[in-house]
C-alpha atoms as a PDB file:
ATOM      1  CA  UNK A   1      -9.919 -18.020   8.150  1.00  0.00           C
ATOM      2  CA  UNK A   2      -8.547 -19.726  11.297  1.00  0.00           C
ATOM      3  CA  UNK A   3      -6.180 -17.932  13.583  1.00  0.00           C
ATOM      4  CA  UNK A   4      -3.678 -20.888  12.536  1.00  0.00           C
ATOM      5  CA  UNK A   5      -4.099 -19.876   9.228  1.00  0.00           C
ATOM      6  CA  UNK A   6      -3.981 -16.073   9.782  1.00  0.00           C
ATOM      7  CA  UNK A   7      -0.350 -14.648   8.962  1.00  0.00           C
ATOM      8  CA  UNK A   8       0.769 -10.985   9.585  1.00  0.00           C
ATOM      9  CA  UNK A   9       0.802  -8.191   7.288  1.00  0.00           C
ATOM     10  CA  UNK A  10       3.273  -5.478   7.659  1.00  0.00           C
ATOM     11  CA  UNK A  11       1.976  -2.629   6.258  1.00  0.00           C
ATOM     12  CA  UNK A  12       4.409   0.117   4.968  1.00  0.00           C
ATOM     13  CA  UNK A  13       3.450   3.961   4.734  1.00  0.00           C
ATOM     14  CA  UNK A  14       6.015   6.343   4.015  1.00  0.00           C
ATOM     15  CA  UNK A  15       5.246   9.834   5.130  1.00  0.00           C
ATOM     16  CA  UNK A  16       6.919  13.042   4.416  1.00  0.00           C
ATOM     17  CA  UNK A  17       4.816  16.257   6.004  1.00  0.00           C
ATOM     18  CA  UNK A  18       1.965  14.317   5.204  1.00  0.00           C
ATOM     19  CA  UNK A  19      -0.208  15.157   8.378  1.00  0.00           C
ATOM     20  CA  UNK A  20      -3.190  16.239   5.981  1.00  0.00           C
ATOM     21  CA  UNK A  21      -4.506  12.795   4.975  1.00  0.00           C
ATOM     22  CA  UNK A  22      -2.860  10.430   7.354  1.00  0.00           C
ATOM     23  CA  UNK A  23      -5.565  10.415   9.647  1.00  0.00           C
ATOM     24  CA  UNK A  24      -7.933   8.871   7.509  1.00  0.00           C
ATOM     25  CA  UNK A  25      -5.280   6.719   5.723  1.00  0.00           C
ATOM     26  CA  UNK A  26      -4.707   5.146   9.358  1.00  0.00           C
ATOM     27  CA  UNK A  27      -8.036   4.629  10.080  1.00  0.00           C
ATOM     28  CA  UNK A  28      -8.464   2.739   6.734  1.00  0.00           C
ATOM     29  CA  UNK A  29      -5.935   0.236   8.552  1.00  0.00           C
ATOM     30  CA  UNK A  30      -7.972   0.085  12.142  1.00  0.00           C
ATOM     31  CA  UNK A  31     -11.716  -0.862   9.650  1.00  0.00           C
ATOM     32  CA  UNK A  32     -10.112  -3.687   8.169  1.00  0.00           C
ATOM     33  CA  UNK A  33     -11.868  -6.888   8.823  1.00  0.00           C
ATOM     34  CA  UNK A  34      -8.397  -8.357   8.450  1.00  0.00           C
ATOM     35  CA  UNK A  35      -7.181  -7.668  12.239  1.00  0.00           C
ATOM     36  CA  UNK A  36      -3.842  -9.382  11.966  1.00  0.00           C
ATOM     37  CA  UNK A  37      -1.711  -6.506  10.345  1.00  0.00           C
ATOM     38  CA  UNK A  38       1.112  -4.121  11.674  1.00  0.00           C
ATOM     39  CA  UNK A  39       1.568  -0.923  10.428  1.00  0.00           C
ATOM     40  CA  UNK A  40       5.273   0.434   9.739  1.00  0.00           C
ATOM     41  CA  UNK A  41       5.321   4.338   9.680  1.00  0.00           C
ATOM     42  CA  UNK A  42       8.490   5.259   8.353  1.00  0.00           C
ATOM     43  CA  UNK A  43       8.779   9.540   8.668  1.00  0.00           C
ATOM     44  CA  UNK A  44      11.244  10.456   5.952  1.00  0.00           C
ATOM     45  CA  UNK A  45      12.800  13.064   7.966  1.00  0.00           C
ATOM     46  CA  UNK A  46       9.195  15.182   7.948  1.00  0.00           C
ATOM     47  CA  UNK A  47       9.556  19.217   8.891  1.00  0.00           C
ATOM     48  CA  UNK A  48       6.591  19.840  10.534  1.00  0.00           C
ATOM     49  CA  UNK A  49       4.524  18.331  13.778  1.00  0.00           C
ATOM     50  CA  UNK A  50       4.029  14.940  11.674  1.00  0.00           C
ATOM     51  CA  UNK A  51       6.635  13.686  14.209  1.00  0.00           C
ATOM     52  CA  UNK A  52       3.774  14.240  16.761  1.00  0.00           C
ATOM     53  CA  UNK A  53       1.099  12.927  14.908  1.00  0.00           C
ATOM     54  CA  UNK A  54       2.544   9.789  15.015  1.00  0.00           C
ATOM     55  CA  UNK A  55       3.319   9.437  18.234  1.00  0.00           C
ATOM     56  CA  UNK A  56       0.096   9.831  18.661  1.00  0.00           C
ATOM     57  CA  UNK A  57      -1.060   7.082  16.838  1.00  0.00           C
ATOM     58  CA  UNK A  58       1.720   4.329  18.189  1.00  0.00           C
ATOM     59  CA  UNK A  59       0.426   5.328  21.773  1.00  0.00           C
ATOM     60  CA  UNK A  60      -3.129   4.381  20.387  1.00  0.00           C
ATOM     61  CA  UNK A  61      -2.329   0.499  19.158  1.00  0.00           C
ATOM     62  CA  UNK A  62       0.522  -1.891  19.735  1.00  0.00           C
ATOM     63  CA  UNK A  63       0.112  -2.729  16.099  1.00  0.00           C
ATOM     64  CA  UNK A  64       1.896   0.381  14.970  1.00  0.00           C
ATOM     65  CA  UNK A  65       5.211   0.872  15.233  1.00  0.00           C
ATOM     66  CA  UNK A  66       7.555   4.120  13.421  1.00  0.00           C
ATOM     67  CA  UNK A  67      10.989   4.784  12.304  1.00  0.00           C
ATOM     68  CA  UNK A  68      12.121   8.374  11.542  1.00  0.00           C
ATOM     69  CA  UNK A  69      15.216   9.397   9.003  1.00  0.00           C
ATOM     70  CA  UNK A  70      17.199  11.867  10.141  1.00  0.00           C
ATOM     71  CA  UNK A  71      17.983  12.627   6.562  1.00  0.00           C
ATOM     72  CA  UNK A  72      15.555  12.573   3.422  1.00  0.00           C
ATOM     73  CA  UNK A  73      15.546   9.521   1.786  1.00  0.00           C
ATOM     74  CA  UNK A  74      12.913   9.578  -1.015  1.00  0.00           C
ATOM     75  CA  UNK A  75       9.763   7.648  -1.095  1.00  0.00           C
ATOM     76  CA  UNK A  76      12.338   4.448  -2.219  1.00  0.00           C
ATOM     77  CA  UNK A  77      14.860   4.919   0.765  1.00  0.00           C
ATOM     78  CA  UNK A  78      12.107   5.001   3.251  1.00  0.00           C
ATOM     79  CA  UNK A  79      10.032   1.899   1.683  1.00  0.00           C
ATOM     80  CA  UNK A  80      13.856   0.256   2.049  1.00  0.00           C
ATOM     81  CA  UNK A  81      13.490   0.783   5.699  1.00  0.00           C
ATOM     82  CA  UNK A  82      10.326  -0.294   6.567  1.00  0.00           C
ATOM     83  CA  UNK A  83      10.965  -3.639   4.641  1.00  0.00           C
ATOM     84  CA  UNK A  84      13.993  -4.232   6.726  1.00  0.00           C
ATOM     85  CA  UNK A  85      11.876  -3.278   9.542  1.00  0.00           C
ATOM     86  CA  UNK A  86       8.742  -5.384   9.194  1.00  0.00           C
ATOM     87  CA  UNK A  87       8.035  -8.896  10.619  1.00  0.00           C
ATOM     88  CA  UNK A  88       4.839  -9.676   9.062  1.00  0.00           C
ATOM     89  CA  UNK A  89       5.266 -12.893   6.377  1.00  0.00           C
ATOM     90  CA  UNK A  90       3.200 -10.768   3.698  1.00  0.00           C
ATOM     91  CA  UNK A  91       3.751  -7.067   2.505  1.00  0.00           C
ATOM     92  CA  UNK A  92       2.120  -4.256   0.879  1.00  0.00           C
ATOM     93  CA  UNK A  93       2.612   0.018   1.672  1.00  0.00           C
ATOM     94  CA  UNK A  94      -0.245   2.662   2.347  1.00  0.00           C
ATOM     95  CA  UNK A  95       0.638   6.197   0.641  1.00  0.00           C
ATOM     96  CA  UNK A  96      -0.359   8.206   4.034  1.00  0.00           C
ATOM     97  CA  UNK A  97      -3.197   9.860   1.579  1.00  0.00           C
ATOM     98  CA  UNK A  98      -4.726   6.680   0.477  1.00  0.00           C
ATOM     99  CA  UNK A  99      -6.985   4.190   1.796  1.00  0.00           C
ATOM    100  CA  UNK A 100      -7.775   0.452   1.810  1.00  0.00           C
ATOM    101  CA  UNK A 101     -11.108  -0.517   1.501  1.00  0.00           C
ATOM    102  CA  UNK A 102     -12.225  -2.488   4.937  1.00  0.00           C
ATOM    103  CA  UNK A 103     -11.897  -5.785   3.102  1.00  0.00           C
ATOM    104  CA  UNK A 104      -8.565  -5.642   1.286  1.00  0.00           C
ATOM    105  CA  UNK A 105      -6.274  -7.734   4.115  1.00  0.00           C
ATOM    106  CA  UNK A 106      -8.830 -10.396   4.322  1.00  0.00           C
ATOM    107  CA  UNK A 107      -9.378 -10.910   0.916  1.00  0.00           C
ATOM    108  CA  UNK A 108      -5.714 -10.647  -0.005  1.00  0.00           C
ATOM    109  CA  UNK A 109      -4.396 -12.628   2.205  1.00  0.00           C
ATOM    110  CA  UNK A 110      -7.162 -15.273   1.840  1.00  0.00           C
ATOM    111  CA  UNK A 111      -6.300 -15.210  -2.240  1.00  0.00           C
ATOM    112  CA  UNK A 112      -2.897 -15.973  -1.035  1.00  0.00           C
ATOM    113  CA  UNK A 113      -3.129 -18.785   1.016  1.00  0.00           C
ATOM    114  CA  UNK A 114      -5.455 -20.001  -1.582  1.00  0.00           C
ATOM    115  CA  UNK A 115      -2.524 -20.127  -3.980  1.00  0.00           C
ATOM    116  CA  UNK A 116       0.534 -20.587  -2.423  1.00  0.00           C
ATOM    117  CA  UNK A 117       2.158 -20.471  -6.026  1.00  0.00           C
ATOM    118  CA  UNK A 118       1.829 -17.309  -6.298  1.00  0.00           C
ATOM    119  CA  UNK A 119       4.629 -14.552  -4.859  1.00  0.00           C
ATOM    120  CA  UNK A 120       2.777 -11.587  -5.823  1.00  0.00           C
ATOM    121  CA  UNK A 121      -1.083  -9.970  -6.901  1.00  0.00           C
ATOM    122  CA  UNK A 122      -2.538  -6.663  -7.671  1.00  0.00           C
ATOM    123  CA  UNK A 123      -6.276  -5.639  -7.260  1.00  0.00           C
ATOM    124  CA  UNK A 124      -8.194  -3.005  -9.196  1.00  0.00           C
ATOM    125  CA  UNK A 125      -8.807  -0.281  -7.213  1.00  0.00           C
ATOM    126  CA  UNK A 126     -10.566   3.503  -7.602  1.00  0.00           C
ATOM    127  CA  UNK A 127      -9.511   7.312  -7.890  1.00  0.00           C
ATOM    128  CA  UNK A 128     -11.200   9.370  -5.297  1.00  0.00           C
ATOM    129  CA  UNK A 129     -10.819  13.316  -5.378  1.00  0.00           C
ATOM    130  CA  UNK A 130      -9.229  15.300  -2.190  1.00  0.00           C
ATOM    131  CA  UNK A 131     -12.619  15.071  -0.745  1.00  0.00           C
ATOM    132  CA  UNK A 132     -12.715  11.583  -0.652  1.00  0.00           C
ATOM    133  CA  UNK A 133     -15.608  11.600  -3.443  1.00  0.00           C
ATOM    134  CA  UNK A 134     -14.890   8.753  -6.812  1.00  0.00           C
ATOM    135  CA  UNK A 135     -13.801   9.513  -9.563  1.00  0.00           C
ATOM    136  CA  UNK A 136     -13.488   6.228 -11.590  1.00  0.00           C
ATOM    137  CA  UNK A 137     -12.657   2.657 -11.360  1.00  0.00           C
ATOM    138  CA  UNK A 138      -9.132   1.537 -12.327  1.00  0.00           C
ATOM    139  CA  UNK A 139      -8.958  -2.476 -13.910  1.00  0.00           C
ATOM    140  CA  UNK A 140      -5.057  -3.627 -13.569  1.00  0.00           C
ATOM    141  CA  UNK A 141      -4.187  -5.007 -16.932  1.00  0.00           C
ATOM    142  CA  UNK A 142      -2.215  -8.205 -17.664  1.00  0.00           C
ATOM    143  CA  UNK A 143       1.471  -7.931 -16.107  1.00  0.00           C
ATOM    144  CA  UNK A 144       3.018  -8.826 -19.091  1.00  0.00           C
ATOM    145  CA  UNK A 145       2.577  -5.451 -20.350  1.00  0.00           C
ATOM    146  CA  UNK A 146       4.914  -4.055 -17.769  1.00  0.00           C
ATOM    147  CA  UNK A 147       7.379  -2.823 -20.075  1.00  0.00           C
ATOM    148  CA  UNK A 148       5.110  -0.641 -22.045  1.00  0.00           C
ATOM    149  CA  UNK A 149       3.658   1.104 -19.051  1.00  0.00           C
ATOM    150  CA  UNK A 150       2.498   0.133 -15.365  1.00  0.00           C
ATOM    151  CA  UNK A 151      -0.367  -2.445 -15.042  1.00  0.00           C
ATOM    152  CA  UNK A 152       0.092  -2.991 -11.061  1.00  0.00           C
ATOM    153  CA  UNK A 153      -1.461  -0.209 -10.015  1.00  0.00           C
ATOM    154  CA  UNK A 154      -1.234   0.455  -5.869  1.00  0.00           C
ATOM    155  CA  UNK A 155      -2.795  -2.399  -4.309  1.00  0.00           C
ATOM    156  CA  UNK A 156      -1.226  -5.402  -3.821  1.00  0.00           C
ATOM    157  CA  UNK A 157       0.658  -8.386  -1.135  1.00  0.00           C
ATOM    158  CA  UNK A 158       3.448 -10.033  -2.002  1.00  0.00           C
ATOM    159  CA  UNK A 159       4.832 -12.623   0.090  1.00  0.00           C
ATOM    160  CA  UNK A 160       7.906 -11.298   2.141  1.00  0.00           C
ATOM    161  CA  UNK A 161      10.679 -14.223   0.428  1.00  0.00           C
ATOM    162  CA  UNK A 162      10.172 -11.631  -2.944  1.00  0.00           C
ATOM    163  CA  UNK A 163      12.828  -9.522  -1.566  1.00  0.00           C
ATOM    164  CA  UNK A 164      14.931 -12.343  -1.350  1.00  0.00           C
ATOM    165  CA  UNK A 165      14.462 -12.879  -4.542  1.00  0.00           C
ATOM    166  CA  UNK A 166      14.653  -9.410  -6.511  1.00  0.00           C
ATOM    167  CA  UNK A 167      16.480  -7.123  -4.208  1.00  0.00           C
ATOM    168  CA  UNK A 168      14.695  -3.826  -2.415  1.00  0.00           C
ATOM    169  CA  UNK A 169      13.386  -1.229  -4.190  1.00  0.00           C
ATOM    170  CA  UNK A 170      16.138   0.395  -6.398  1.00  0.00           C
ATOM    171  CA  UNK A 171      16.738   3.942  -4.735  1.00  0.00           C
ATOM    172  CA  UNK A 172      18.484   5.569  -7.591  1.00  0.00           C
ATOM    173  CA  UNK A 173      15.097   5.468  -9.397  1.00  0.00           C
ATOM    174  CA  UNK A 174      12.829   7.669  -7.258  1.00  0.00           C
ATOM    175  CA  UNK A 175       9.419   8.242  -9.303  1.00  0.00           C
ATOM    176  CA  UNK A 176       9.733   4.785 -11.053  1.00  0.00           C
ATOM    177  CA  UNK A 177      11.015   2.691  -8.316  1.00  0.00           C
ATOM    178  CA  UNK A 178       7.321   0.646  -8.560  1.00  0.00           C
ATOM    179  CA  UNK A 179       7.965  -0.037 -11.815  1.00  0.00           C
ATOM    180  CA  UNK A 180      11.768  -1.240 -11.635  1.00  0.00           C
ATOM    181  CA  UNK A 181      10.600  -3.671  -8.812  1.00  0.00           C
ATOM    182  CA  UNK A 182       7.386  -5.348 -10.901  1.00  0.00           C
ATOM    183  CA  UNK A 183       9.498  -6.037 -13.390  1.00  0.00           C
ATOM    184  CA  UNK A 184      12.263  -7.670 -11.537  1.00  0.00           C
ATOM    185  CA  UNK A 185       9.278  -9.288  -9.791  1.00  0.00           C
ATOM    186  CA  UNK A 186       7.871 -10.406 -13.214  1.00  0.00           C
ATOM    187  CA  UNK A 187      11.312 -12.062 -14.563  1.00  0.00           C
ATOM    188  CA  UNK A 188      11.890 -14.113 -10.973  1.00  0.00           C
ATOM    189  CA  UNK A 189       8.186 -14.302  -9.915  1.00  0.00           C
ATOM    190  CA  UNK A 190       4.797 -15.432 -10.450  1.00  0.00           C
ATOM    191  CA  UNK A 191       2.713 -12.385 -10.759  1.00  0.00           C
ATOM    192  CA  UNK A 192      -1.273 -12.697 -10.919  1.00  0.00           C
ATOM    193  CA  UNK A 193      -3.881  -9.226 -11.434  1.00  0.00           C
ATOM    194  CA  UNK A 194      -7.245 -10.334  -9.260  1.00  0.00           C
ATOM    195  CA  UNK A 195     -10.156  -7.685 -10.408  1.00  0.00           C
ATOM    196  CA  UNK A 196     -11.486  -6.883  -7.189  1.00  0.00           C
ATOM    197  CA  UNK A 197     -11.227  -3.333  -6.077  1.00  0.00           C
ATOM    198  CA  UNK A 198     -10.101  -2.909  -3.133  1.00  0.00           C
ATOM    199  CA  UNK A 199      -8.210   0.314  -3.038  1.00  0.00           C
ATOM    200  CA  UNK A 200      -8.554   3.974  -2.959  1.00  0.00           C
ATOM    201  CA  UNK A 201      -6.470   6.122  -4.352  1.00  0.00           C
ATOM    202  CA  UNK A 202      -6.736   9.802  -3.958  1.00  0.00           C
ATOM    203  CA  UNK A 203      -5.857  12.455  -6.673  1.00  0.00           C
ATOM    204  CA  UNK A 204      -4.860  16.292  -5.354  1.00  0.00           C
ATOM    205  CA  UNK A 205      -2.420  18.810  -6.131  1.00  0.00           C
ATOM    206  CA  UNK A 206       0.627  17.822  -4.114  1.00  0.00           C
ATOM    207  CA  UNK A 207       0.678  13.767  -4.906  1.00  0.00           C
ATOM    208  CA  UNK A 208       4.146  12.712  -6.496  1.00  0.00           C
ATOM    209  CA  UNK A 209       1.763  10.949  -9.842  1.00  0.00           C
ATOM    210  CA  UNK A 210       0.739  15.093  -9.834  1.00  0.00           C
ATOM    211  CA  UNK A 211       3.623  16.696  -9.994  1.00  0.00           C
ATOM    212  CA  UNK A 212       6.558  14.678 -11.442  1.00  0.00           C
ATOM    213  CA  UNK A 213       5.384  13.665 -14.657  1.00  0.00           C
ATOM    214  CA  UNK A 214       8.448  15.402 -16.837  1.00  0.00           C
ATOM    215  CA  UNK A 215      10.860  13.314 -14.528  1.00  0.00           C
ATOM    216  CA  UNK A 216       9.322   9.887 -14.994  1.00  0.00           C
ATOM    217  CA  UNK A 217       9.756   9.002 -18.784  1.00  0.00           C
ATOM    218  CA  UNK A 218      13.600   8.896 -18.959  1.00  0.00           C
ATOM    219  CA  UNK A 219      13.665   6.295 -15.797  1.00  0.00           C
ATOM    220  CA  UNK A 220      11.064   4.273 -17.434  1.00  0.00           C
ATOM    221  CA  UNK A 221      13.690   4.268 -20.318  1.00  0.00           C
ATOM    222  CA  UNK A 222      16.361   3.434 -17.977  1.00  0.00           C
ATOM    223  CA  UNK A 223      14.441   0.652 -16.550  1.00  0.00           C
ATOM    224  CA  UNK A 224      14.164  -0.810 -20.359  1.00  0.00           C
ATOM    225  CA  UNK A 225      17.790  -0.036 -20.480  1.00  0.00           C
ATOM    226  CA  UNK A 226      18.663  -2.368 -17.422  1.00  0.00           C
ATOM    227  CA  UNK A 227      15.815  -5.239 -17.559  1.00  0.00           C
ATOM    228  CA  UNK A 228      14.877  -5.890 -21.368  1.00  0.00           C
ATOM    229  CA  UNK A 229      17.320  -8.559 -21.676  1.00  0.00           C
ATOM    230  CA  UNK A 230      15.822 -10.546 -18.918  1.00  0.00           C
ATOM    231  CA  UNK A 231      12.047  -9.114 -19.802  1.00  0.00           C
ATOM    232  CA  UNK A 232      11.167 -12.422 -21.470  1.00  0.00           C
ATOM    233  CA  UNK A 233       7.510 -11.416 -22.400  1.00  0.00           C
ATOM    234  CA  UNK A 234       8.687  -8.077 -24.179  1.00  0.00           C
ATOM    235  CA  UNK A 235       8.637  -8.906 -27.616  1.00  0.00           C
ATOM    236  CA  UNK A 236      10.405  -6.504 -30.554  1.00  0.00           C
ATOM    237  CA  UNK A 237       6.915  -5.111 -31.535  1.00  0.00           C
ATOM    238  CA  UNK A 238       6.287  -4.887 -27.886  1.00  0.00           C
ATOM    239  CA  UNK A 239       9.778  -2.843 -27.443  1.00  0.00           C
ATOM    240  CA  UNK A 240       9.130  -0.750 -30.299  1.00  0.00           C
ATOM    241  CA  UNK A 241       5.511   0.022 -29.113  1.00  0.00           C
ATOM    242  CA  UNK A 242       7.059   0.949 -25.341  1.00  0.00           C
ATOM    243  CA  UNK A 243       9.996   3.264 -26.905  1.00  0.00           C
ATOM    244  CA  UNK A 244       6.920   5.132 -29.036  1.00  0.00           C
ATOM    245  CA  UNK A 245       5.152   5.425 -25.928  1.00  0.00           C
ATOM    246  CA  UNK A 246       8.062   7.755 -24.595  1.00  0.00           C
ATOM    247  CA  UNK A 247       8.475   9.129 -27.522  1.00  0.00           C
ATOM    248  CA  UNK A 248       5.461  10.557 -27.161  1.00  0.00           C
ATOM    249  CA  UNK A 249       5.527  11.516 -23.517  1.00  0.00           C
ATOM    250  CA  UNK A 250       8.930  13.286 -24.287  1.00  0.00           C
ATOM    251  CA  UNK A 251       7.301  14.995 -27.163  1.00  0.00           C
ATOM    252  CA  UNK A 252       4.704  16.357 -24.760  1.00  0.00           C
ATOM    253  CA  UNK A 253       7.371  17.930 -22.776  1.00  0.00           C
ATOM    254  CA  UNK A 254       9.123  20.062 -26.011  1.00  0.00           C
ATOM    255  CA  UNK A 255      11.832  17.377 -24.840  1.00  0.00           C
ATOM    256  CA  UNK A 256      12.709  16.633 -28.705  1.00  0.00           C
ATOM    257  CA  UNK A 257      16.073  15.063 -28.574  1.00  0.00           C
ATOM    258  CA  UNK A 258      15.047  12.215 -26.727  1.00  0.00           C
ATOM    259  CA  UNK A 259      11.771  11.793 -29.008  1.00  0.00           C
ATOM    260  CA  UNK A 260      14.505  11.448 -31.772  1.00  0.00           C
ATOM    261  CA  UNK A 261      16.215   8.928 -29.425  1.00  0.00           C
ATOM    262  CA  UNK A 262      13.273   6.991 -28.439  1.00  0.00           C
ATOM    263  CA  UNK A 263      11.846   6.870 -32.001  1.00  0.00           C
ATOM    264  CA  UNK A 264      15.180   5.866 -33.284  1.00  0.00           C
ATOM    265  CA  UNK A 265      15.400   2.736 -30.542  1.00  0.00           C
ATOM    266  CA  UNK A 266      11.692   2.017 -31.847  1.00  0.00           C
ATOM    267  CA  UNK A 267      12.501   1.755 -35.540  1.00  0.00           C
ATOM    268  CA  UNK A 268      15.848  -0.758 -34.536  1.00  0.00           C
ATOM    269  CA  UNK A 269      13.435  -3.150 -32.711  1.00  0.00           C
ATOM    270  CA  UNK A 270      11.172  -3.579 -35.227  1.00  0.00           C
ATOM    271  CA  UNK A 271      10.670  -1.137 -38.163  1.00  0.00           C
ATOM    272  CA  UNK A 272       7.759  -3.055 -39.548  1.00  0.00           C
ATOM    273  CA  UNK A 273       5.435  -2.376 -36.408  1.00  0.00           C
ATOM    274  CA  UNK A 274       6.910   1.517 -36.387  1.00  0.00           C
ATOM    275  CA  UNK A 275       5.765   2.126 -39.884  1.00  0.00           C
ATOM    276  CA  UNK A 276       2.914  -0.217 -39.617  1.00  0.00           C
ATOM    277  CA  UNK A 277       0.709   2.207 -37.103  1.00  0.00           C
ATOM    278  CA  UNK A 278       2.118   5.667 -38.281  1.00  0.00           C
ATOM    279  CA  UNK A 279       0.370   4.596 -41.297  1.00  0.00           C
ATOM    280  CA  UNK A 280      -2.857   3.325 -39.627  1.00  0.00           C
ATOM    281  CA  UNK A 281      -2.658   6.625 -37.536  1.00  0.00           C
ATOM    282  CA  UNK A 282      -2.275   9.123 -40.436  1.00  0.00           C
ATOM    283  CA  UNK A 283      -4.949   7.307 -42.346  1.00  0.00           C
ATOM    284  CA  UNK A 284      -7.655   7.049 -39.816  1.00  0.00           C
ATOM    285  CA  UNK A 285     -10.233   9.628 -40.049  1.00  0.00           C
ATOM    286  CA  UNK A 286     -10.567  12.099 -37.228  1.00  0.00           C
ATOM    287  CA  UNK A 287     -14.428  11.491 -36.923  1.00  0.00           C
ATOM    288  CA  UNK A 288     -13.335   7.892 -36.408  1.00  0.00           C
ATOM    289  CA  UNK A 289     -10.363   8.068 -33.945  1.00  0.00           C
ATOM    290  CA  UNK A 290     -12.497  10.221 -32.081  1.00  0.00           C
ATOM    291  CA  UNK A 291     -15.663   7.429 -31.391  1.00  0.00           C
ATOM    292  CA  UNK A 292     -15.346   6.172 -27.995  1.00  0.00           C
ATOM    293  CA  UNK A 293     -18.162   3.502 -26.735  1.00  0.00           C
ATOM    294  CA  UNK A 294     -20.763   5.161 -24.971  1.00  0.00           C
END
């Protein structure tokens, strides 16, 4: 790629006393083979030395730049600021405990320019343990089955006009602001999944995806609650299929009036589909629902 044809990327990474990883989360951003980035460290009011940390890093590269909240903002609030913040004409964020693979910028941005049609794309990317060691590959799905759950997954670019387009992400819905903004993404935008993984994503005890799972299925609800007028690809067996899904999430969490609710919502969008798989699921045989390929 030329250097006339080589646009910034402002990289987000919100960080909340999350000194542990960000190291190597950093360094993920100096290996990239991609050299035309910035990196926006936005320190959601952190209560330990991560202030320090930081400073360490801007002194290290002109690239970086940071922004701290005097006040805690949530992971939404402080992705708010560093969009307002960032110059680069593309966009994407870093958790400060995950990693690009060296060849993610070049490759996004090179899919980009390649289609100039498209405002937003999502890679595949992997699960890696605390050690850094894989677990498995993820493969995004298609985005039109945003709705039922989240395809995107956490690598992608988007071009900087989206947020012109859709708004910032909606800080009322901490733990499911991703979702809320692919779908207002997918109504406006052109959205396109690229299987090419170039992403690592770690798994340990103290990510949000760990430990906020009981707080996430109503705000998915709420999401369907705002957006499924507009949601042009969610069909009434779709809708019913999405409501069962939190059904039985809230079911999982002994949460059994809004199972009721869910199940209720289900049946009004379209009773044939509801009654259609409880009856394939109570007549399959265990030893068959439980083959999986090898």
């Amino acid at each position: 790629m030329s250097q006339s044809a080589s646009p910034l990327v402002s990289i987000v990474m919100p960080t909340y006393n999350g000194k542990k990883y960000m190291a190597e989360a950093i360094q993920s951003c100096f290996d990239q083979t991609y050299p035309h980035w910035e990196l926006v460290i936005v320190d959601d009011a952190s209560t330990d030395d991560s202030p320090e940390h930081i400073a360490r890093y801007v002194a290290m590269d002109d690239r970086i730049r940071s922004i701290r909240h005097e006040a805690n903002k949530k992971l939404p609030g402080a992705l708010n600021t560093g969009v307002r913040n960032m110059k680069g004409a593309y966009y994407t964020w870093l958790s400060d405990d995950d990693l690009l693979r060296p060849n993610a910028l070049a490759f996004m941005v090179n899919y980009m320019e390649m289609h100039p049609d498209v405002d937003l794309m999502f890679t595949d990317y992997s699960e890696i343990d605390t050690e850094g060691k894989p677990i498995r590959r993820i493969t995004v799905g298609d985005p039109q089955e945003l709705g039922i759950h989240n395809v995107i997954g956490v690598c992608h670019l988007r071009r900087k006009e989206v947020f012109d387009k859709v708004g910032y992400y909606a800080e009322d819905l901490f733990l499911a602001e991703d979702l809320d903004i692919w779908v207002r993404s997918m109504i406006q935008c052109k959205i396109m999944p690229v299987h090419e993984d170039l992403f690592l994503y770690r798994q340990h005890p103290r990510s949000l995806t760990s430990t906020q799972q009981k707080r996430v299925y109503p705000l998915h609800a709420e999401i369907l609650r705002r957006h499924l007028p507009q949601m042009y690809w969610m069909t009434p067996e779709k809708t019913a299929y999405a409501y069962l899904r939190l059904a039985k999430r809230a079911f999982r969490f002994r949460d059994y009036g809004r199972t009721l609710q869910y199940i209720a919502t289900a049946i009004r969008y379209s009773p044939t589909f509801v009654v259609t798989k409880s009856f394939k699921k109570a007549l399959t045989p265990p030893e068959v629902a439980q083959v999986h390929p090898s």
